[in-house]
N, C-alpha and C. Protein backbone atom coordinates (compact mmCIF):
# COMPACT_ATOMS: atom_id res chain seq x y z
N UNK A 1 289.33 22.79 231.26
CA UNK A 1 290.50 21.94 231.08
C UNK A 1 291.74 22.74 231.47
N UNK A 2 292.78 22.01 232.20
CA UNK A 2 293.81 22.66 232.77
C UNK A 2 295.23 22.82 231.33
N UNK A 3 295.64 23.44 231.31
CA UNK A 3 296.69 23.55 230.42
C UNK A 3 298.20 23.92 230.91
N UNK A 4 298.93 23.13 230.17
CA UNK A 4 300.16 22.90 230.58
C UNK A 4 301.34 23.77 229.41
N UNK A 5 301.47 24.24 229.40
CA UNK A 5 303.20 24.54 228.30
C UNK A 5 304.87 24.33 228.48
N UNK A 6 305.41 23.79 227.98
CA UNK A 6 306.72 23.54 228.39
C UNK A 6 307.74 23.81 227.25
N UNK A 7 308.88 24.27 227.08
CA UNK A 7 309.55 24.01 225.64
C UNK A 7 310.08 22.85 225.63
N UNK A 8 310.01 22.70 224.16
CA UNK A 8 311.18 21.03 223.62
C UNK A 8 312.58 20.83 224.67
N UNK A 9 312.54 19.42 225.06
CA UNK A 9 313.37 19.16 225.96
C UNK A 9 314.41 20.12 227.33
N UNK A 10 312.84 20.86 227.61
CA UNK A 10 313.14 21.06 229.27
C UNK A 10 312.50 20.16 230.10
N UNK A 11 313.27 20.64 231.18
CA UNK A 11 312.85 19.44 232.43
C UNK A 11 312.56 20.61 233.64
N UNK A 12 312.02 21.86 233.13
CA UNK A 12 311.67 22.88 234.42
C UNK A 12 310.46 23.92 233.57
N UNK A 13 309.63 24.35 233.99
CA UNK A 13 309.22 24.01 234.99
C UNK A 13 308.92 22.74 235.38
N UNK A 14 308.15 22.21 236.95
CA UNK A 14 307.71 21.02 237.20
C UNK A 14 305.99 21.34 237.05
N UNK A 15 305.55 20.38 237.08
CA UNK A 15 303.69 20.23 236.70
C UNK A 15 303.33 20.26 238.56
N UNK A 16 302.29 21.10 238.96
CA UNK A 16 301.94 20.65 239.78
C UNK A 16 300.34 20.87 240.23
N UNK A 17 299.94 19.81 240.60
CA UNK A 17 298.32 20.17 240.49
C UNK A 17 297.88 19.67 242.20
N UNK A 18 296.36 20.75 242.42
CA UNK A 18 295.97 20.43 243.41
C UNK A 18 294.86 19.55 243.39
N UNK A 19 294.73 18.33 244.17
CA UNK A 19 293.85 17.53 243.64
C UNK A 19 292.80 17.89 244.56
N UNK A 20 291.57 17.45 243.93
CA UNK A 20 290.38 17.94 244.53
C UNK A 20 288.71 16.93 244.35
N UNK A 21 287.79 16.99 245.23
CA UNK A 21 286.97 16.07 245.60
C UNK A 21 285.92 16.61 244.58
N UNK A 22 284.53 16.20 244.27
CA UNK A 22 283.48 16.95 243.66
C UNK A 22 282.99 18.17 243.96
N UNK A 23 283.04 17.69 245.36
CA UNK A 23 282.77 19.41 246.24
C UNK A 23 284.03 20.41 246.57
N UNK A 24 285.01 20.30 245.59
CA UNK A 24 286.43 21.22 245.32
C UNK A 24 287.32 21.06 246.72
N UNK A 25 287.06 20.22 247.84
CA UNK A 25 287.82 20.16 249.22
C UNK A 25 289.15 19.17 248.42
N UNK A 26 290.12 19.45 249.08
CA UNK A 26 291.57 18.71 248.69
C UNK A 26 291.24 17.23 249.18
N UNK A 27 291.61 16.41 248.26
CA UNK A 27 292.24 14.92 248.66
C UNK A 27 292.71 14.52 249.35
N UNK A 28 292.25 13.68 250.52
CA UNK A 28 294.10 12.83 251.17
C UNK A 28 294.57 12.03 250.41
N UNK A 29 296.02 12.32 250.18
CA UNK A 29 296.93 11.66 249.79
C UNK A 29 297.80 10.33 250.49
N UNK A 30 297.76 10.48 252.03
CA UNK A 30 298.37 10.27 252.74
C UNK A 30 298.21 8.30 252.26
N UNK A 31 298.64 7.95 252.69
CA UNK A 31 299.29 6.30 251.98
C UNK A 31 298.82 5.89 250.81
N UNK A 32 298.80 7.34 250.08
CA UNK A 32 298.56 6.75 248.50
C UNK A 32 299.44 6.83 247.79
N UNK A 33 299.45 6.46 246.27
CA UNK A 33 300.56 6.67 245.67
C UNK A 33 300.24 7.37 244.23
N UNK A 34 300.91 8.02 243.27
CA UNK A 34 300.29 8.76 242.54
C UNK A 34 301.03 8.70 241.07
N UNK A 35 300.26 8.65 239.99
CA UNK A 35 301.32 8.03 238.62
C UNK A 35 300.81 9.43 237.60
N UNK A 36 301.76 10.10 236.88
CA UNK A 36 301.50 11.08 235.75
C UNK A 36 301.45 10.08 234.69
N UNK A 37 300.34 10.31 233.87
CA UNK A 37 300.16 9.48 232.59
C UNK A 37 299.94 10.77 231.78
N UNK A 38 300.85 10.70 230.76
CA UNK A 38 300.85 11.49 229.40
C UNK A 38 300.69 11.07 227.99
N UNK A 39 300.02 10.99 227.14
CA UNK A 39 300.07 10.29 226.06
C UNK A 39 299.61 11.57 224.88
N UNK A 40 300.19 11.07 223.35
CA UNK A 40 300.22 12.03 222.05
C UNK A 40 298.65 11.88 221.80
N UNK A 41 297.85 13.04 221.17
CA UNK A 41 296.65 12.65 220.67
C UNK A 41 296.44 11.57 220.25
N UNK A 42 297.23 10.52 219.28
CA UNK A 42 297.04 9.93 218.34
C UNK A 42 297.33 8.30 219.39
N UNK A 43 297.42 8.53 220.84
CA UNK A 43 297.36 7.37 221.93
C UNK A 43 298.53 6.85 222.34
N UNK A 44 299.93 7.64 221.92
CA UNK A 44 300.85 6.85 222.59
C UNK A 44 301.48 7.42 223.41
N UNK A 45 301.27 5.96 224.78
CA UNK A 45 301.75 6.80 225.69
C UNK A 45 303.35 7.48 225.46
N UNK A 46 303.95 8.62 226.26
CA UNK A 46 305.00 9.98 226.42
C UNK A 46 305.38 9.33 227.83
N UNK A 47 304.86 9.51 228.68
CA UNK A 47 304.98 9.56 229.77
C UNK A 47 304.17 8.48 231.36
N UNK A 48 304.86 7.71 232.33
CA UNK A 48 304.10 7.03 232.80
C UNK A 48 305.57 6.71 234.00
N UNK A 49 304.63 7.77 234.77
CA UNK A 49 305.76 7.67 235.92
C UNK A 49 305.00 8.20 237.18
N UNK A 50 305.89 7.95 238.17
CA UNK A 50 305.53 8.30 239.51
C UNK A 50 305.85 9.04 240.04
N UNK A 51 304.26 10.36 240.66
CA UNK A 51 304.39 11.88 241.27
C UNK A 51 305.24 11.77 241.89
N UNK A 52 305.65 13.01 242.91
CA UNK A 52 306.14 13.05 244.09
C UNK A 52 304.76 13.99 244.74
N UNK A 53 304.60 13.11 245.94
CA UNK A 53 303.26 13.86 246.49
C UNK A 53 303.58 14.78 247.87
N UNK A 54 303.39 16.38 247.33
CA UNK A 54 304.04 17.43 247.78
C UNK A 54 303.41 17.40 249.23
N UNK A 55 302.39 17.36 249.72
CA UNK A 55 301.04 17.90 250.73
C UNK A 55 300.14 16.84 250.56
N UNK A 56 300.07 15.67 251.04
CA UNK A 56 299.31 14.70 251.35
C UNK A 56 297.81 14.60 251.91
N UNK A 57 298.34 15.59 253.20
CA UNK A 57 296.54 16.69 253.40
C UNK A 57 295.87 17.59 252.68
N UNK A 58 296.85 18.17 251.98
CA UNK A 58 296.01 19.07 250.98
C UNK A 58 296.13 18.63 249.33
N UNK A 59 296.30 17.48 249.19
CA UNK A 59 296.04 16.86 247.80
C UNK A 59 297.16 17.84 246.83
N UNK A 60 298.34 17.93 247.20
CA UNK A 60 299.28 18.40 246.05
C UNK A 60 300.25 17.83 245.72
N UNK A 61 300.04 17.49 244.21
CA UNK A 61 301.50 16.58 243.69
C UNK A 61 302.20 17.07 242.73
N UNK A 62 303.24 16.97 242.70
CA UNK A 62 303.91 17.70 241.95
C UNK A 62 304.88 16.17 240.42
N UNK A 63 305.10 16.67 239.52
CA UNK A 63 305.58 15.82 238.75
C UNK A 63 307.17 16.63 238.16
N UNK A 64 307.98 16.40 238.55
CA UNK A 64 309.61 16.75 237.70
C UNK A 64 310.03 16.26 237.09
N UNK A 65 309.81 16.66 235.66
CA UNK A 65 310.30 15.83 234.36
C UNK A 65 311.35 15.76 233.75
N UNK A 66 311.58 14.50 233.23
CA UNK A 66 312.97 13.39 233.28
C UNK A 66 313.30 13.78 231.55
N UNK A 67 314.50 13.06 231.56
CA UNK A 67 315.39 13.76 230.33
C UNK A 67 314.71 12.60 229.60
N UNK A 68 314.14 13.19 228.31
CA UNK A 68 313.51 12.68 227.15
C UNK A 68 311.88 12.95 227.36
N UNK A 69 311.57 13.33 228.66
CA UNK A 69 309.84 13.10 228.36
C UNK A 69 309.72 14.52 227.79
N UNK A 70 310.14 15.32 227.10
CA UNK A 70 309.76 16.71 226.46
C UNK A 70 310.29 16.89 225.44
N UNK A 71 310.94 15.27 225.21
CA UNK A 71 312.08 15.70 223.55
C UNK A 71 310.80 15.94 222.09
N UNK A 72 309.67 15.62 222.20
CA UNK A 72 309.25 15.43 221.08
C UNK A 72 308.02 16.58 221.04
N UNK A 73 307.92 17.85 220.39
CA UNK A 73 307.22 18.90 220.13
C UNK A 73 305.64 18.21 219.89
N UNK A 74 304.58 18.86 220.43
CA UNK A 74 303.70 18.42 219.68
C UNK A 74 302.38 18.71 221.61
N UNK A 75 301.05 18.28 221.51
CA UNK A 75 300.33 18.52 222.17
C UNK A 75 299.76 17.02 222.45
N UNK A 76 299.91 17.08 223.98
CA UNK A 76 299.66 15.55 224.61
C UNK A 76 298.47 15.78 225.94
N UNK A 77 297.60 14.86 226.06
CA UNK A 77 296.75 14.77 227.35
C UNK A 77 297.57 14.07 228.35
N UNK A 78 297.10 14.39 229.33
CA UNK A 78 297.99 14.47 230.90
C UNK A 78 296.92 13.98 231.70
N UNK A 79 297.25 12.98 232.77
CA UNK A 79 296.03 13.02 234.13
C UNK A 79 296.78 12.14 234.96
N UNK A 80 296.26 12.38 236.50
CA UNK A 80 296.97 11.87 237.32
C UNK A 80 295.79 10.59 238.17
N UNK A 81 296.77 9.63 238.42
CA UNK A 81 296.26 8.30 238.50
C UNK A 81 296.34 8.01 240.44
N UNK A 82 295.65 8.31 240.79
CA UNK A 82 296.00 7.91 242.37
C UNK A 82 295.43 6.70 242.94
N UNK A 83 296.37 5.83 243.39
CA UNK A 83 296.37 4.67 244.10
C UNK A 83 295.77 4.59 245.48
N UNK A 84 294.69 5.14 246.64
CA UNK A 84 294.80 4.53 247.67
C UNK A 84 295.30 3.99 248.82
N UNK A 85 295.64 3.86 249.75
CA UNK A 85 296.11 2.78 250.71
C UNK A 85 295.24 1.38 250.35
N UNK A 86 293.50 1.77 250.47
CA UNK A 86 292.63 0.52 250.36
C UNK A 86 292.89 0.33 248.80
N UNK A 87 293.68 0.10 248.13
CA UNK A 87 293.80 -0.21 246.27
C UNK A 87 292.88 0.20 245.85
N UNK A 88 292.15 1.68 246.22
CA UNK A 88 290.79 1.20 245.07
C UNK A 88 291.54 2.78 243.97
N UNK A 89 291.34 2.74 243.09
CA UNK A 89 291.69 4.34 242.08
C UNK A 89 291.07 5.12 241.34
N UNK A 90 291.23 6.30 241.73
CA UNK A 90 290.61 7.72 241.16
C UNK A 90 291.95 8.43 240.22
N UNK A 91 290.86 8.96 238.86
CA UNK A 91 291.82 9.57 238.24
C UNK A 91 291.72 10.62 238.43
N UNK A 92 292.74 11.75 237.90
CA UNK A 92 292.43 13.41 238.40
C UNK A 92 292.96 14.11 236.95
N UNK A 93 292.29 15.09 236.36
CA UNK A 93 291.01 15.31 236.81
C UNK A 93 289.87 14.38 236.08
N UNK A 94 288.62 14.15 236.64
CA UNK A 94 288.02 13.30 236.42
C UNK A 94 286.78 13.71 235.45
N UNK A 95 287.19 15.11 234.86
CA UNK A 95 285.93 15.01 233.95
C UNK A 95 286.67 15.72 232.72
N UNK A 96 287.61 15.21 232.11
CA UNK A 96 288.45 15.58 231.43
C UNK A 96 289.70 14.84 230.98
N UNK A 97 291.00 16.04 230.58
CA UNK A 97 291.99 15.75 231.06
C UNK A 97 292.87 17.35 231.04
N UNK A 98 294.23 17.07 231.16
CA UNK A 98 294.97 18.13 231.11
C UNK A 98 295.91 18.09 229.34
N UNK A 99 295.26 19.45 228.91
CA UNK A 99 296.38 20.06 227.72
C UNK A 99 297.90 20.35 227.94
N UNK A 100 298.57 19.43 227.79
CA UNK A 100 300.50 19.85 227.67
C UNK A 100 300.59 20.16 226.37
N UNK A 101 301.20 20.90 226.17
CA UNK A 101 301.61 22.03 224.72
C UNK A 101 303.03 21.78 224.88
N UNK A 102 304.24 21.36 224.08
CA UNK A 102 305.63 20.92 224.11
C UNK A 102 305.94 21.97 222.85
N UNK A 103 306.87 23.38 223.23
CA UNK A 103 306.87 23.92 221.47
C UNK A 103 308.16 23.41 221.76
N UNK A 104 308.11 23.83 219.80
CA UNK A 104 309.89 23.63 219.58
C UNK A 104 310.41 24.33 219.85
N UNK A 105 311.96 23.81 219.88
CA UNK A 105 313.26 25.15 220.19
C UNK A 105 313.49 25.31 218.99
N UNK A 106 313.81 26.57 219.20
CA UNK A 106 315.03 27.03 217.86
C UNK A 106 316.13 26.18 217.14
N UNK A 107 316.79 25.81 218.47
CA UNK A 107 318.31 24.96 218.07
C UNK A 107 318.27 23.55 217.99
């Protein structure tokens, strides 16, 4: 499982993952479109927005997070939702998900 850490309400670093096939070769991206879904253990979704897809041939997207998606401390699952050109969708990663860790600040 991939793991993520960020502190309470930053918006840097950005998340960025390389997406990858069964046999570990990169994804095309190229006329797809790509959604970060984040949600709290307890199922509610945090987060539900749209990558920016860095490398289209080599399956890399990157996600830069928006003011409020890190306000609330606590440990959330993450996975990325890719759309297709032909509509059909694969999630990433697909035998899992990703650990985001949000600590608190001090102030």
């Amino acid at each position: 499982m991939m793991a993520f850490t960020i502190k309470q309400n930053d918006t840097s670093p950005a998340i960025q993952a390389s997406l990858k096939d069964y046999n570990g070769n990169p994804v095309s991206l190229v006329g797809a479109t790509v959604r970060f879904h984040m949600r709290s253990f307890e199922g509610t979704i945090k987060v539900d927005r749209t990558m920016t897809i860095t490398s289209g041939t080599n399956g890399i997207v990157t996600y830069f997070w928006q003011a409020g998606d890190t306000d609330t401390a606590g440990t959330y699952y993450a996975e990325f939702e890719v759309t297709y050109s032909d509509l059909s969708v694969e999630t990433f990663p697909n035998n899992g998900s990703i650990a985001i860790t949000i600590t608190p600040e001090l102030n």
